[in-house]
C-alpha atoms as a PDB file:
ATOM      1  CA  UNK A   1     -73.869  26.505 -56.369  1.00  0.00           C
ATOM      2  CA  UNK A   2     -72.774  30.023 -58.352  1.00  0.00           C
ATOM      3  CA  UNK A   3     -71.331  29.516 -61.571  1.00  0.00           C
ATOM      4  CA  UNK A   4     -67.384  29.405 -61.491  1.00  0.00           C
ATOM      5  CA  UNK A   5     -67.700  28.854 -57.340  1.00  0.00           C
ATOM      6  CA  UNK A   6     -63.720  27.419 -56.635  1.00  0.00           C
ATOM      7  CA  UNK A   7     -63.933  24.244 -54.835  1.00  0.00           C
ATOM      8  CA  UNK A   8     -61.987  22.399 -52.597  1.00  0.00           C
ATOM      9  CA  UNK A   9     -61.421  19.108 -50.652  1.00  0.00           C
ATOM     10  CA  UNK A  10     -62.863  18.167 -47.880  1.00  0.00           C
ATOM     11  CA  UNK A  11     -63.937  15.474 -44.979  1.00  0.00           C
ATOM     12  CA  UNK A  12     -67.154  14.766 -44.944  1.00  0.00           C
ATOM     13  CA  UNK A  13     -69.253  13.729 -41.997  1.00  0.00           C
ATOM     14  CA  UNK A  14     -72.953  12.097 -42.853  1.00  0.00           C
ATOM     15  CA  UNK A  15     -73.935  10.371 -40.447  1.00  0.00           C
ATOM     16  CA  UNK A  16     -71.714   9.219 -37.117  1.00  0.00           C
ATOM     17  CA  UNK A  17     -70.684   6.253 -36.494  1.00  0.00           C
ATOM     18  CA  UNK A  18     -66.977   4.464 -37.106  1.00  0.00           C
ATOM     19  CA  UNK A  19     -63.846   5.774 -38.843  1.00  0.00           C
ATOM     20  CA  UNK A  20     -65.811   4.770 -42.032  1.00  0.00           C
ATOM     21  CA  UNK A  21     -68.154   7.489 -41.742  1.00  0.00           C
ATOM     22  CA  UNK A  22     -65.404  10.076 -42.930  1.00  0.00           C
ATOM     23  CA  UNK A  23     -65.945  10.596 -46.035  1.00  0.00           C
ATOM     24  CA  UNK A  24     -63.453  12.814 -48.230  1.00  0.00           C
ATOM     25  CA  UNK A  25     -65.271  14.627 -51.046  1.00  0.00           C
ATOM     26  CA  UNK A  26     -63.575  17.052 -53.852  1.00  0.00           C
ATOM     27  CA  UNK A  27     -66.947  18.624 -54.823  1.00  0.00           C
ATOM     28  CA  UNK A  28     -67.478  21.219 -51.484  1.00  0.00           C
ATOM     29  CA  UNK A  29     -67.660  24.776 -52.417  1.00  0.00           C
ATOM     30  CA  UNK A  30     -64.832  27.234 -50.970  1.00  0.00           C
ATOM     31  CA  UNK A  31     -66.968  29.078 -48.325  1.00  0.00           C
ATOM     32  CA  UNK A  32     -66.902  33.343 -48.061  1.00  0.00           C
ATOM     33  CA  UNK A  33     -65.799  34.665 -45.317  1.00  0.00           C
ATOM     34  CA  UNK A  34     -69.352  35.890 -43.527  1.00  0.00           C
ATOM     35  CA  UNK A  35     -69.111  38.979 -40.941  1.00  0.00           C
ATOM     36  CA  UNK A  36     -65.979  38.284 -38.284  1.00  0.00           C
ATOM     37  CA  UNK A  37     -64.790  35.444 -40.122  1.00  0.00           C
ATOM     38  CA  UNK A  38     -61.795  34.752 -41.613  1.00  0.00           C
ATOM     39  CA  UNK A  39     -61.110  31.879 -44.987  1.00  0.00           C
ATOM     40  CA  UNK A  40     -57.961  30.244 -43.785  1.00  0.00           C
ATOM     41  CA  UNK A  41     -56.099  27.768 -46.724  1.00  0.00           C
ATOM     42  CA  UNK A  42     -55.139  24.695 -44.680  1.00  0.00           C
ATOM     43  CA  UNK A  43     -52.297  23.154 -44.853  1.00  0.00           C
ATOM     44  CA  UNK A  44     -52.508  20.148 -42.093  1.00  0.00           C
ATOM     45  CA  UNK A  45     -54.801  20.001 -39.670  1.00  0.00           C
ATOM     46  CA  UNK A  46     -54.426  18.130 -36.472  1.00  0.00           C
ATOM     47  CA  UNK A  47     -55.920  14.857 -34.894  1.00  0.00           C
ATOM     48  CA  UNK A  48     -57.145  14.711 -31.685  1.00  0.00           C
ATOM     49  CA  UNK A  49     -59.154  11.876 -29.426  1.00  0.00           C
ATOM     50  CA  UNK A  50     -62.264  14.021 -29.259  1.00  0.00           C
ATOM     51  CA  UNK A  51     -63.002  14.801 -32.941  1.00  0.00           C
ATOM     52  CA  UNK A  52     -63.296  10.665 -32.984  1.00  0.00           C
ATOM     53  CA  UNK A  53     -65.886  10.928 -29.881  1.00  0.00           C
ATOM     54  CA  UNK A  54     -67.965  13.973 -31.903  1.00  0.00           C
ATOM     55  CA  UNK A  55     -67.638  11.707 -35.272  1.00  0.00           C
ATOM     56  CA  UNK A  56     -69.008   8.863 -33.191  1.00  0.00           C
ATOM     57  CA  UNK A  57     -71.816  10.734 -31.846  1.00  0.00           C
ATOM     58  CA  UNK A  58     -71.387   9.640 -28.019  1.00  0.00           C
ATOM     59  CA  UNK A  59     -70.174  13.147 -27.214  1.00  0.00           C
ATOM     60  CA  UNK A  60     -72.433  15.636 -25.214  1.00  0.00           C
ATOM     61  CA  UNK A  61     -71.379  17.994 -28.351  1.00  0.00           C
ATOM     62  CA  UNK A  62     -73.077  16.760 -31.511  1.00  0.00           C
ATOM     63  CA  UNK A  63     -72.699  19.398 -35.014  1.00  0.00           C
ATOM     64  CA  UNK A  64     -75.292  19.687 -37.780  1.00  0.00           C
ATOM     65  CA  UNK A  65     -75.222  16.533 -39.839  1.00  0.00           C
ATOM     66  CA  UNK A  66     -72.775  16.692 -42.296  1.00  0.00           C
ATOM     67  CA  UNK A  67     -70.049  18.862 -41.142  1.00  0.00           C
ATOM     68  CA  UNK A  68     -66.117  18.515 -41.386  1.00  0.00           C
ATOM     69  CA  UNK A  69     -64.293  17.618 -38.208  1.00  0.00           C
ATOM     70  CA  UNK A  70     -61.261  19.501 -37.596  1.00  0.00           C
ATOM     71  CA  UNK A  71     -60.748  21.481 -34.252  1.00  0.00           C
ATOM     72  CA  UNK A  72     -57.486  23.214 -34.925  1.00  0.00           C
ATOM     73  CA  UNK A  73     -55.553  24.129 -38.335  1.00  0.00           C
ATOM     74  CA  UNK A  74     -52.546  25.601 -39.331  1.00  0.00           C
ATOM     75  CA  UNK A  75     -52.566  26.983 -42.506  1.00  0.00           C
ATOM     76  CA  UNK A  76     -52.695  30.438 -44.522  1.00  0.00           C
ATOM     77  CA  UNK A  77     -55.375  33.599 -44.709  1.00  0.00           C
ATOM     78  CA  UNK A  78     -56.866  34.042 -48.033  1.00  0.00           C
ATOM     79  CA  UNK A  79     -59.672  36.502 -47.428  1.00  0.00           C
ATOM     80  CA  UNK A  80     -61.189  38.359 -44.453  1.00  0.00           C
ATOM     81  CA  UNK A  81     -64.976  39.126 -43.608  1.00  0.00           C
ATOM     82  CA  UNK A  82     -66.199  42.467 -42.292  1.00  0.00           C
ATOM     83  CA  UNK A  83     -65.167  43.219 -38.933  1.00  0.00           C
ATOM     84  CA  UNK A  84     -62.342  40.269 -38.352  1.00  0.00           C
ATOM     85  CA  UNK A  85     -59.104  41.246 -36.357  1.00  0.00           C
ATOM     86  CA  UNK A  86     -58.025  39.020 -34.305  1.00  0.00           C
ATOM     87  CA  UNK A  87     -56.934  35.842 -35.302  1.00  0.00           C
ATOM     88  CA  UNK A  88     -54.144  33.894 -33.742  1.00  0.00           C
ATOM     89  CA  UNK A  89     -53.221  29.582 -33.116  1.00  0.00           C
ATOM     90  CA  UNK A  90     -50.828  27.647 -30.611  1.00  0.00           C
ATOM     91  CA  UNK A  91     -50.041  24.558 -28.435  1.00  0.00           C
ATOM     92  CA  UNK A  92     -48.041  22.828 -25.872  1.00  0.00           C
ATOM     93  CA  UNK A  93     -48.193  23.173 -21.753  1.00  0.00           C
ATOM     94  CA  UNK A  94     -45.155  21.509 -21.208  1.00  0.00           C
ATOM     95  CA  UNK A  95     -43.125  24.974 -23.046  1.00  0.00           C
ATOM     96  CA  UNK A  96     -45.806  27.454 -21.313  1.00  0.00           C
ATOM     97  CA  UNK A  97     -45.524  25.718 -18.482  1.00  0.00           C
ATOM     98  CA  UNK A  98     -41.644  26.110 -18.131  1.00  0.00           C
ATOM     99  CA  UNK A  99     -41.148  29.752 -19.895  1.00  0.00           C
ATOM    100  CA  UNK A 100     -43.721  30.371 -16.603  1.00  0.00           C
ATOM    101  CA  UNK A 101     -40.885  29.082 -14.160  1.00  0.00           C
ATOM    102  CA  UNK A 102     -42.671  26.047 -13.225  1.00  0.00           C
ATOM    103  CA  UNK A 103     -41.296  22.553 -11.800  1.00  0.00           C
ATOM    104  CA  UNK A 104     -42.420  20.055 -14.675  1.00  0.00           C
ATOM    105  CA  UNK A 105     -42.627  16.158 -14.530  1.00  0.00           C
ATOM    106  CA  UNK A 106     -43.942  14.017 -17.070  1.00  0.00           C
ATOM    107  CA  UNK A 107     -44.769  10.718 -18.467  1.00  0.00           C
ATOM    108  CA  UNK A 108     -44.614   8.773 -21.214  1.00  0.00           C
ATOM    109  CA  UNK A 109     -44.833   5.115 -22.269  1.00  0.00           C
ATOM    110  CA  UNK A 110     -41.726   4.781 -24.779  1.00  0.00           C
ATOM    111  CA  UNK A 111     -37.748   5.986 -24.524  1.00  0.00           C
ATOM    112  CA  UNK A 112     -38.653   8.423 -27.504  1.00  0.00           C
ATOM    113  CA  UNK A 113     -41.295  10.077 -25.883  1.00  0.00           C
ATOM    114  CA  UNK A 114     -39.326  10.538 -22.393  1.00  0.00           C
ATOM    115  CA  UNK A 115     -36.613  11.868 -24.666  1.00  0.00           C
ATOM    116  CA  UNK A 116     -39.796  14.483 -26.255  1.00  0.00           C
ATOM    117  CA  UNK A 117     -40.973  14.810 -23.098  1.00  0.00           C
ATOM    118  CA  UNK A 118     -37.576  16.484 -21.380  1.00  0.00           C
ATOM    119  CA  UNK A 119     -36.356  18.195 -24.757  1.00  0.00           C
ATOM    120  CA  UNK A 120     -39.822  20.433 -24.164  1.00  0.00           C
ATOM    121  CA  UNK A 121     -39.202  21.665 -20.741  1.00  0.00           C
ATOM    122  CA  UNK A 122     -39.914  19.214 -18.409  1.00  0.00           C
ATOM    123  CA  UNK A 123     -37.330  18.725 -15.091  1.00  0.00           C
ATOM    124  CA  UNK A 124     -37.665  15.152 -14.870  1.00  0.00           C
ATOM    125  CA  UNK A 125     -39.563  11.816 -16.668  1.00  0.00           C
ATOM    126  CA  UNK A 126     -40.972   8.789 -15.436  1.00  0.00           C
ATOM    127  CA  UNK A 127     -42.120   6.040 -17.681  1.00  0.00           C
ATOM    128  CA  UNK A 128     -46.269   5.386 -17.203  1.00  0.00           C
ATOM    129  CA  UNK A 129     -45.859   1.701 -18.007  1.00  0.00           C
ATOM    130  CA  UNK A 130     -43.425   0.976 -15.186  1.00  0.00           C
ATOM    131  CA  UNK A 131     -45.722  -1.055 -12.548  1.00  0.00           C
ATOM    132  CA  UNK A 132     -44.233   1.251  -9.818  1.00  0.00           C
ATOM    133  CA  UNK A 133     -43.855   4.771 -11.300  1.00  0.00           C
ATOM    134  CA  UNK A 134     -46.334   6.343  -9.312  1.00  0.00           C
ATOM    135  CA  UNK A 135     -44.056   5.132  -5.930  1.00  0.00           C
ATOM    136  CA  UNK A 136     -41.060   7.214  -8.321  1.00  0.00           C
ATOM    137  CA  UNK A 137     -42.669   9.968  -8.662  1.00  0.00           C
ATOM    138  CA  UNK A 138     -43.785  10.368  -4.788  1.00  0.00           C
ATOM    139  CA  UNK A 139     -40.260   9.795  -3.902  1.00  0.00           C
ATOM    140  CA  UNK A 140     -39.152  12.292  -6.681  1.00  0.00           C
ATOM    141  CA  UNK A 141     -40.984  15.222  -5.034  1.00  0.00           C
ATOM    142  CA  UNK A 142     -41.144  13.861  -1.466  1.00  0.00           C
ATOM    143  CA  UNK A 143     -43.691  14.820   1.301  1.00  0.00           C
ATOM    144  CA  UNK A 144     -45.014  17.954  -0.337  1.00  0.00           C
ATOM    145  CA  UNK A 145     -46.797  16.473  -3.335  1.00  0.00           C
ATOM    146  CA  UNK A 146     -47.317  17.946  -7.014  1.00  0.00           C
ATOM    147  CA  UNK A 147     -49.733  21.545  -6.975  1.00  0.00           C
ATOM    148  CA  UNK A 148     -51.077  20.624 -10.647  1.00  0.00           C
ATOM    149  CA  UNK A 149     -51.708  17.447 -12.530  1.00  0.00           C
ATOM    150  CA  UNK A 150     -52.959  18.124 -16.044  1.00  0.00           C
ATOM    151  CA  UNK A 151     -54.520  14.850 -17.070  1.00  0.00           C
ATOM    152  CA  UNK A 152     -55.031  13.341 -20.288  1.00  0.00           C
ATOM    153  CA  UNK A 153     -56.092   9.954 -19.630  1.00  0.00           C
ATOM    154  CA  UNK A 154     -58.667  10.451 -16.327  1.00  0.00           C
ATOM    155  CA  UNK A 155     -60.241   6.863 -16.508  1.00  0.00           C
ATOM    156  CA  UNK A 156     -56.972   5.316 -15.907  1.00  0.00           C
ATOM    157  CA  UNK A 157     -55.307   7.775 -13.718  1.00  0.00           C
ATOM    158  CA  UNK A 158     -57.473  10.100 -11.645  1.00  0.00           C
ATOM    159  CA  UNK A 159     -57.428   8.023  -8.488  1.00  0.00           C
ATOM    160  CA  UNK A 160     -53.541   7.644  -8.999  1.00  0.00           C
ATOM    161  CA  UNK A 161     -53.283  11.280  -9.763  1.00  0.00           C
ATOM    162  CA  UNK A 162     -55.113  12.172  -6.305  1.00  0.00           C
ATOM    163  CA  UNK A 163     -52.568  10.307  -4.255  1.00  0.00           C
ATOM    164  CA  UNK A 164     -49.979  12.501  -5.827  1.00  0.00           C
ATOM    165  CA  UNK A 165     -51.420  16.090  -4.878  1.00  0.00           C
ATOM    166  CA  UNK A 166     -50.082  18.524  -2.634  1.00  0.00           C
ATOM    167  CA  UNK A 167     -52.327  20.280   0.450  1.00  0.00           C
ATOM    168  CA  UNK A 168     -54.667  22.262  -1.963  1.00  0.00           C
ATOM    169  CA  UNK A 169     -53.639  20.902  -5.605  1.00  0.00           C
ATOM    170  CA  UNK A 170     -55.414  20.712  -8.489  1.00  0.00           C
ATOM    171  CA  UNK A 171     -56.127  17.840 -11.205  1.00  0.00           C
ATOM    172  CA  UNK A 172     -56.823  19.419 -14.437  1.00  0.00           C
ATOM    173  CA  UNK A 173     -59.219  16.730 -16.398  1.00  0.00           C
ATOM    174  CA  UNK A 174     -58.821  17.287 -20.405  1.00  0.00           C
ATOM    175  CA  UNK A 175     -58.770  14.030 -21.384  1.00  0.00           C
ATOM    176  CA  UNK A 176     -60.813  10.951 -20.128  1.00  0.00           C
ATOM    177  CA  UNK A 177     -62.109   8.129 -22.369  1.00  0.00           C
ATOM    178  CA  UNK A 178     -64.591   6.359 -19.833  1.00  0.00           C
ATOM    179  CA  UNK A 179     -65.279   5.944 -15.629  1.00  0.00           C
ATOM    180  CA  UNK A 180     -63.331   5.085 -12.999  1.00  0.00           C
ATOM    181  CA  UNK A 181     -63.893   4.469  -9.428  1.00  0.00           C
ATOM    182  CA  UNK A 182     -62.152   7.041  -6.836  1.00  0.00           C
ATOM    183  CA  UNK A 183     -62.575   7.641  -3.023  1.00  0.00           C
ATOM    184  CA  UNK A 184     -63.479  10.587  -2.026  1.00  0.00           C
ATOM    185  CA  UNK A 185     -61.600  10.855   1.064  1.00  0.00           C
ATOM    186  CA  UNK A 186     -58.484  11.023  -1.323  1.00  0.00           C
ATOM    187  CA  UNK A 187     -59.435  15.093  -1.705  1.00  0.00           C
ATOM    188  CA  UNK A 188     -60.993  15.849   1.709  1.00  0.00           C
ATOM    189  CA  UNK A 189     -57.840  15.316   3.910  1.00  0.00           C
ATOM    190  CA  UNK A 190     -55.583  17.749   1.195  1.00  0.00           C
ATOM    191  CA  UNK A 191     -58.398  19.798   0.417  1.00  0.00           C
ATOM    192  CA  UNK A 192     -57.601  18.964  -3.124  1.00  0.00           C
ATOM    193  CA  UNK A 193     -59.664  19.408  -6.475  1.00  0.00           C
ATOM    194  CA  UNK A 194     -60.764  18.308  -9.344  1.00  0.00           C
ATOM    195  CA  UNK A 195     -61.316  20.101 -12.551  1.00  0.00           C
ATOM    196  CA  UNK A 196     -62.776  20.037 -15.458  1.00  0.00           C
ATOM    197  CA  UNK A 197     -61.842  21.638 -18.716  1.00  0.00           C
ATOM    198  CA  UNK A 198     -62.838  22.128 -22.302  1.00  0.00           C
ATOM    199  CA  UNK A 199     -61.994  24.641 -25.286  1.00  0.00           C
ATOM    200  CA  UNK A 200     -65.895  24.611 -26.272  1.00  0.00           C
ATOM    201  CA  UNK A 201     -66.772  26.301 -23.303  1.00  0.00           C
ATOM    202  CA  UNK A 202     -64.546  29.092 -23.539  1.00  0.00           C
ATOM    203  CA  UNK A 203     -65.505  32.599 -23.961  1.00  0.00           C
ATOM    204  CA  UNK A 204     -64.221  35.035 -26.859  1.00  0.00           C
ATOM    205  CA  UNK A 205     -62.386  37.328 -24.033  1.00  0.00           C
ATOM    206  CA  UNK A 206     -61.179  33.765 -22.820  1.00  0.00           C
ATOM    207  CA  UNK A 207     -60.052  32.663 -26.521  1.00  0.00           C
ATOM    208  CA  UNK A 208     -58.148  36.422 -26.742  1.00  0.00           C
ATOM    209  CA  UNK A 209     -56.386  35.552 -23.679  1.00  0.00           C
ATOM    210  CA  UNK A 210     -54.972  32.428 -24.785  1.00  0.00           C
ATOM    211  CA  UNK A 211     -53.979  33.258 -28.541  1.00  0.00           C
ATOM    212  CA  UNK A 212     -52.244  36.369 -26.718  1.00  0.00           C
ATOM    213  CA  UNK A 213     -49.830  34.592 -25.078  1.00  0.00           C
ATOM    214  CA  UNK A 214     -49.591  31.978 -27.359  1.00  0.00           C
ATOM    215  CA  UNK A 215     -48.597  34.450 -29.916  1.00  0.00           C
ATOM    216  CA  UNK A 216     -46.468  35.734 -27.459  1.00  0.00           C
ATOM    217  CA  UNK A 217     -44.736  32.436 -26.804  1.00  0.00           C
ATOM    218  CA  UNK A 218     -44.357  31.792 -30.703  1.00  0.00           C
ATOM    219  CA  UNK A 219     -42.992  35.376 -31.540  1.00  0.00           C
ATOM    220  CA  UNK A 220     -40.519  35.062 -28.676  1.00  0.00           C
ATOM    221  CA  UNK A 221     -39.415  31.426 -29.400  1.00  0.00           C
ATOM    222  CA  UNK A 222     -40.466  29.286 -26.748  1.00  0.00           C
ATOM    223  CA  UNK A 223     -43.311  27.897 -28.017  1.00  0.00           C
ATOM    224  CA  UNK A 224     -42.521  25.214 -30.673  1.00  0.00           C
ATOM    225  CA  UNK A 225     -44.589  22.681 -32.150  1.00  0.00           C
ATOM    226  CA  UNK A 226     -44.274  18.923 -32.061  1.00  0.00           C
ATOM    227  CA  UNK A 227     -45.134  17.413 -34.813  1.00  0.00           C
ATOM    228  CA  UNK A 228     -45.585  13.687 -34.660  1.00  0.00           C
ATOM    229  CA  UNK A 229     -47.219  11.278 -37.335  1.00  0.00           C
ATOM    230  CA  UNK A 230     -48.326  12.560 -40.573  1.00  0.00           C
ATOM    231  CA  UNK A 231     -51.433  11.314 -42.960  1.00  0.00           C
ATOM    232  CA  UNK A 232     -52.306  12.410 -45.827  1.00  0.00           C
ATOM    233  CA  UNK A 233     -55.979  13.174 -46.335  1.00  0.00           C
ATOM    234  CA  UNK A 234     -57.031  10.146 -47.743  1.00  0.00           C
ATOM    235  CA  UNK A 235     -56.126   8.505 -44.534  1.00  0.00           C
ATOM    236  CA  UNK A 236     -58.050  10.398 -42.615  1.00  0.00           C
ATOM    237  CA  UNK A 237     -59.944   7.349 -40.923  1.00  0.00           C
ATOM    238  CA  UNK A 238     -56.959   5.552 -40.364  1.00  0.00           C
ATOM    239  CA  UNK A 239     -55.770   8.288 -38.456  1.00  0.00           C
ATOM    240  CA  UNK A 240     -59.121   8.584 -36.232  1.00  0.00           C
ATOM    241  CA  UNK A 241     -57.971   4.693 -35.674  1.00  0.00           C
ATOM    242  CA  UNK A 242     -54.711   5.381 -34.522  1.00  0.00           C
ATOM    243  CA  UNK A 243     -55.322   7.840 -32.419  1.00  0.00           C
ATOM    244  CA  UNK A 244     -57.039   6.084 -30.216  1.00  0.00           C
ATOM    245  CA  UNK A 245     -55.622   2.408 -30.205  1.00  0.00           C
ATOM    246  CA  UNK A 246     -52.153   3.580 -31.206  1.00  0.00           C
ATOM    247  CA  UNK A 247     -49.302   2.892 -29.263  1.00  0.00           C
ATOM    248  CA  UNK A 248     -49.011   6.276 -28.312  1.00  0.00           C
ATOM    249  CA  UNK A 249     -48.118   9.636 -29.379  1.00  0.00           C
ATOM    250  CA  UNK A 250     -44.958  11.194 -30.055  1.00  0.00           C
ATOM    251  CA  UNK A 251     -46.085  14.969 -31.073  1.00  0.00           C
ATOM    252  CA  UNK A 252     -49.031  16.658 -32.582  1.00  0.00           C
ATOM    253  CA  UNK A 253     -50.484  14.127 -35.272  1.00  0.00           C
ATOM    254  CA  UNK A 254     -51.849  16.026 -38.409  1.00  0.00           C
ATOM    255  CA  UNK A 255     -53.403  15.471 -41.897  1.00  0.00           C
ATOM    256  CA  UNK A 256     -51.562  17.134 -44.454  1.00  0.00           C
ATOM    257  CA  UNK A 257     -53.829  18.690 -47.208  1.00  0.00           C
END
C-alpha cells in the first residue's frame, strides 16, 4: 500500500458460506478510478436476495475470493478515470410500468405493503397470503388473462402464475429461490412463455438503455424510490438474514455507510 493511500470501510468476503462470512474491515485502500471507471462515495447501498446466494457460493456466478458484495449503490462521484461518461442508477417496475400506460396488479402479504403497493402505480391489490387470491385475481381480469407476470418468487408461484396468462403472455422469472413442479400443457394451449432474466447478462448498449430511461423517469418525477428497512454497516449480516427469512419487504432495504 502507497504511503498516505486514504482508506475506507468496507465488507469483506473471504470465503462463502453463512451471513458470518461478511466481514467488515476499516483497513481497505480507496481504489483509483482505472480507464472507464468512475470512484463513487457510497452512501447506502442496497440488499438484495441474490448477493446472499453469491456470498453463499451456490450461485452459477461466483467473484474472486475476497470481494465486497454490493450490486447497486447510491451515493456521490469523487473522481473519474479516462474515458468515463456515462454513468446513471434507478429502480422500480411498478412506476415504469404505469408512466408506460400499463394495467398493474400486485401482491403483497401485509396491509402496509398493499397500501405501498397501490401508492406506486398499481390499479388494484390482492393479498398473496389469502388461500384464494389467485381465484381474485382471475375474476379481477376475467376471461382474457394478465399479458405479463414479473415474478419474484418462481418456486412458489410459477405454476400459479401460468394459470393466470393471457393467449401469448409472458412470465418474467427474476426471482426464484429453489424448484417447483409445473405442467407443461399450462403454456401449450395459450402459447404462453416463460422467461428468464438477469442484470449480469446484460450488455453495455443494454445497460445505456435502461439508465436512459431511468434517468428519464427520475428527472421527470415518476420514478421514486422506496426505501424500506435500514442497517447500518455493522449489521450487514443481519441484514443478509432478513432478507431472506424476513417477513417481507416493504421498500428497497439498504445499508447506510
Amino acid at each position: 500500500m502507497a504511503t498516505g493511500q486514504k482508506l475506507m470501510r468496507a465488507v469483506r468476503v473471504f470465503e462463502f458460506g453463512g451471513p458470518e462470512v461478511l466481514k467488515l474491515r476499516s483497513d481497505i485502500a480507496v481504489p483509483i478510478p482505472k480507464d472507464h471507471q468512475v470512484l463513487i462515495k457510497v452512501h447506502a447501498c442496497g440488499v438484495n436476495p441474490v448477493e446472499t446466494y453469491i456470498r453463499s457460493g451456490t450461485y452459477s456466478r461466483k467473484p474472486l475470493l475476497p470481494y465486497t458484495p454490493g450490486s447497486d449503490v447510491a451515493g456521490v462521484i469523487e473522481a473519474v478515470g479516462d474515458n468515463a461518461s456515462a454513468f446513471k442508477v434507478g429502480l422500480a417496475a411498478c412506476q415504469i410500468a404505469r408512466a408506460y400506460g400499463l394495467k398493474i396488479l400486485g401482491t403483497a402479504g401485509t396491509e402496509e405493503g398493499q397500501k405501498i403497493v397501490l401508492q406506486n402505480g398499481a390499479h388494484e391489490v390482492f393479498n398473496h397470503r389469502e388461500v384464494n387470491y389467485i381465484d381474485k385475481i382471475k375474476k379481477y381480469v376475467g376471461e382474457k388473462g394478465i399479458d405479463i407476470i414479473i415474478e419474484m418468487l418462481a418456486n412458489v408461484n410459477l405454476s400459479k402464475d401460468l394459470s393466470l396468462l393471457s393467449h401469448g403472455g409472458r412470465v418474467i422469472v427474476v426471482g426464484s429461490r429453489g424448484t417447483i413442479e409445473i405442467n407443461p400443457r399450462d403454456t401449450m394451449a395459450k402459447e404462453s412463455s416463460i422467461i428468464g432474466v438477469t442484470l449480469f447478462s446484460s450488455t453495455k448498449e443494454e445497460f445505456q438503455q435502461y439508465a436512459a430511461a431511468l434517468q428519464a423517469g427520475m428527472e421527470i418525477g415518476w420514478l421514486k424510490p422506496v426505501i424500506g428497512s435500514q442497517y447500518p454497516l455493522e449489521k450487514v449480516a443481519e441484514a443478509h438474514e432478513n432478507i431472506i427469512h424476513g417477513s417481507g419487504a416493504t421498500g428497497k432495504m439498504i445499508l447506510l455507510l
